[in-house]
Protein backbone atom coordinates (compact mmCIF):
# COMPACT_ATOMS: atom_id res chain seq x y z
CA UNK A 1 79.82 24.39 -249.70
CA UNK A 2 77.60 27.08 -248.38
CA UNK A 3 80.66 28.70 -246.48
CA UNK A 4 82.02 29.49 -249.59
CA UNK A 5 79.25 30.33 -250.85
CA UNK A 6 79.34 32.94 -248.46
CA UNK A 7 82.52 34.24 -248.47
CA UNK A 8 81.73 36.69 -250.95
CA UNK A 9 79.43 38.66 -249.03
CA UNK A 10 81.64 38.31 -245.76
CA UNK A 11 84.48 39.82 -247.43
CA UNK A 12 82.21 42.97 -248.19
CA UNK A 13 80.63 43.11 -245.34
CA UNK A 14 84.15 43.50 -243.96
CA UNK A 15 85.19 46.08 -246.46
CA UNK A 16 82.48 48.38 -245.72
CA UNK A 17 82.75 47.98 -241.57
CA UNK A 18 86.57 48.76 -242.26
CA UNK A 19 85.54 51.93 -244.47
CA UNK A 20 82.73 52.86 -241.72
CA UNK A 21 85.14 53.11 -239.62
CA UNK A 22 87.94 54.97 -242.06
CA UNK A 23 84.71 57.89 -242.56
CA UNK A 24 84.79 58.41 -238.76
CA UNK A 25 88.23 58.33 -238.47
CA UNK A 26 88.45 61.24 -241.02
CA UNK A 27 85.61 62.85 -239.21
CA UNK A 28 86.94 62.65 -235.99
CA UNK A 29 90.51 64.06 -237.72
CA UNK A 30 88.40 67.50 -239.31
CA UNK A 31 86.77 68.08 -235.98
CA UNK A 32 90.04 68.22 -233.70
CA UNK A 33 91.46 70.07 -236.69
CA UNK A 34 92.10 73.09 -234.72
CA UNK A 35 92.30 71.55 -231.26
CA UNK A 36 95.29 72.84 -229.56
CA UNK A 37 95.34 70.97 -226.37
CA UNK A 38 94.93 67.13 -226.18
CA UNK A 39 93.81 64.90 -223.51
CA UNK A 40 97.67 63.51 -224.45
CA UNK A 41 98.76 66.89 -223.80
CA UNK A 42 100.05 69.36 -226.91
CA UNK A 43 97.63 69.77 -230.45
CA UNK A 44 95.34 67.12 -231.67
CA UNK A 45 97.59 64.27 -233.90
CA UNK A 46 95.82 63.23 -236.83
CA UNK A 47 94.72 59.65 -236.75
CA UNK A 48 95.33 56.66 -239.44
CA UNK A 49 94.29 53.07 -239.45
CA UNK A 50 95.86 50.07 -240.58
CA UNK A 51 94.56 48.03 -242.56
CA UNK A 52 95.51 43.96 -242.87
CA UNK A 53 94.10 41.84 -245.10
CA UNK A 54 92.67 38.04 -243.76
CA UNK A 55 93.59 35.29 -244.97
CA UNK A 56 93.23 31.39 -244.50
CA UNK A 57 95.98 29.15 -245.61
CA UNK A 58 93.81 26.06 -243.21
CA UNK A 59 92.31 24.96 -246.76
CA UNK A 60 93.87 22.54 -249.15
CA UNK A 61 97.09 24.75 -248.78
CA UNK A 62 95.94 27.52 -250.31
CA UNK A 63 95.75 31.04 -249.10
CA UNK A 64 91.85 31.97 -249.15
CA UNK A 65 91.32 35.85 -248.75
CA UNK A 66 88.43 36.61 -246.12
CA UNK A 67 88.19 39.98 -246.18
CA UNK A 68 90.22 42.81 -244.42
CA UNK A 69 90.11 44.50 -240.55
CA UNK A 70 91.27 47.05 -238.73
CA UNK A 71 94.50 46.05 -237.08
CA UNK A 72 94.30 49.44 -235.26
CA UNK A 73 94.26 53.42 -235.17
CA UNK A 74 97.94 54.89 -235.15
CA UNK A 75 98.81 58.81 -234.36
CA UNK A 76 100.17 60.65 -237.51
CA UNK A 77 103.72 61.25 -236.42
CA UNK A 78 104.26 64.31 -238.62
CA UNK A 79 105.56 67.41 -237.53
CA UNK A 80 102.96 70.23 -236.11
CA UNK A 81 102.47 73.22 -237.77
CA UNK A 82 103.58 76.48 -236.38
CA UNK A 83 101.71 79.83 -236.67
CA UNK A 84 101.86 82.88 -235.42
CA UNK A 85 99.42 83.83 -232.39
CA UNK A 86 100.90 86.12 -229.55
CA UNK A 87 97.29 86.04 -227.96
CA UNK A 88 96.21 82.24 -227.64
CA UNK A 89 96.38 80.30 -224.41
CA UNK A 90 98.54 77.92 -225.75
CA UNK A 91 100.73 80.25 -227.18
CA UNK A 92 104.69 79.92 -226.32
CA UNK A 93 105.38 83.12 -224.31
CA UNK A 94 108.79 83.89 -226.12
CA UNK A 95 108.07 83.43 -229.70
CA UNK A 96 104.17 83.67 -229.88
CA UNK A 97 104.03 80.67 -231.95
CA UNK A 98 101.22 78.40 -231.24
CA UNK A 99 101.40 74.01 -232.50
CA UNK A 100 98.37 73.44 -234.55
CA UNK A 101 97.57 69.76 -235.16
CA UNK A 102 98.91 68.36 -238.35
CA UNK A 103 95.93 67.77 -240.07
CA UNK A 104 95.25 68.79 -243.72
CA UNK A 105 92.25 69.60 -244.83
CA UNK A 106 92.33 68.63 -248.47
CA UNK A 107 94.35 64.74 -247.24
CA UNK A 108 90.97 64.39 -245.05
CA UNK A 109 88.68 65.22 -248.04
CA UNK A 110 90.99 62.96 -250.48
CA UNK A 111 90.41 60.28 -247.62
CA UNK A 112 86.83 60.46 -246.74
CA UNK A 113 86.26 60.65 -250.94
CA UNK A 114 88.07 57.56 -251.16
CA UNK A 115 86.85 55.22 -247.67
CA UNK A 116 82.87 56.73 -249.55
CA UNK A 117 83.61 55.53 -252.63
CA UNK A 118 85.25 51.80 -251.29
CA UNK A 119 81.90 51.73 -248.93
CA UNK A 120 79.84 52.22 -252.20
CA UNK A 121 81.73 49.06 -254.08
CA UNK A 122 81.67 47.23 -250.86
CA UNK A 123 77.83 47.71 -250.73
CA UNK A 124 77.17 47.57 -254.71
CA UNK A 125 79.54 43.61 -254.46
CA UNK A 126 77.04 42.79 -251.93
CA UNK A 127 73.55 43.82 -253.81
CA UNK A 128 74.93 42.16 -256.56
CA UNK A 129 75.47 38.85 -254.24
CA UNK A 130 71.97 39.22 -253.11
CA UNK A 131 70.10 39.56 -256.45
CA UNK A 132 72.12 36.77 -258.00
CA UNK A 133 71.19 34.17 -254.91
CA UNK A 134 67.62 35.30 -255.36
CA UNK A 135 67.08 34.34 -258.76
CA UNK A 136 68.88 30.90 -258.26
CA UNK A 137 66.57 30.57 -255.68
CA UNK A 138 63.99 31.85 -257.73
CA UNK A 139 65.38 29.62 -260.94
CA UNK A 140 65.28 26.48 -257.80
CA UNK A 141 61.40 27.15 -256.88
CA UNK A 142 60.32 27.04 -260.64
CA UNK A 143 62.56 24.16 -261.52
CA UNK A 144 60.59 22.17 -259.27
C-alpha cells in the first residue's frame, strides 16, 4: 500500500532528474556553440536526449507508469553550417569556408524554457504530495 502511495512522488522525482539533466544538456549545447574542433574531430554536434517513459505491466496486468529516464544523449545529425572565414584555423584552404556546429540559439532557449518550466511542475507535483501527507498525518495525530 505504501508503494503506491509513493509512486507519486517517484514519478516526479524522476521528471525533474530527467529535466536536470535536459538544462545541462542545453547548457553544455550554448557553450560548444562556436566550437570548431571536437575531441570527435570537425565542429561541436549539438546534443539531444531521449526520453522513455517506465512502466510496469508486473501488477494485476495492468501497465503502471513509474516515471520517465534518460535512455541516453544522441548527436544532432543535422547538417553544419557554413560561413565564410578565410582567416580561421579551421578554415578550408580553397573555399575559406569554415563548419560551425549546428546549434541554434533560439532551439536551445525554446529548450532550456521548456526542461525549466517541466522541472517547476515536477517540483510544484511533489510539494503538493508533501503538504497533503502532512496534514493526513496531521488529521492521524489529532484523530487519536
Amino acid at each position: 500500500m505504501f508503494q503506491n502511495l509513493f509512486n507519486a512522488a517517484n514519478i516526479s522525482a524522476s521528471g525533474m532528474s530527467a529535466e536536470r539533466l535536459r538544462m545541462e544538456t542545453v547548457a553544455n549545447n550554448i557553450a560548444n556553440a562556436n566550437s570548431t574542433n571536437s575531441v570527435e574531430g570537425g565542429p561541436y554536434r549539438r546534443q539531444q536526449l531521449v526520453f522513455s517513459s517506465m512502466v510496469d505491466s508486473s501488477k494485476s496486468g495492468t501497465d503502471a507508469l513509474n516515471g520517465v529516464r534518460v535512455m541516453g544523449i544522441e548527436s544532432d545529425q543535422s547538417p553544419f553550417v557554413e560561413v565564410l572565414n578565410p582567416g580561421h584555423p579551421q578554415a578550408d584552404p580553397l573555399t575559406g569556408m569554415v563548419k560551425m556546429p549546428n546549434v541554434k540559439m533560439p532551439n536551445e532557449m525554446i529548450d532550456l524554457i521548456t526542461a525549466s518550466r517541466s522541472y517547476e511542475a515536477n517540483l510544484k507535483a511533489l510539494t503538493s504530495f508533501k503538504e497533503m501527507i502532512e496534514q493526513t498525518l496531521s488529521l492521524l495525530r489529532v484523530g487519536r
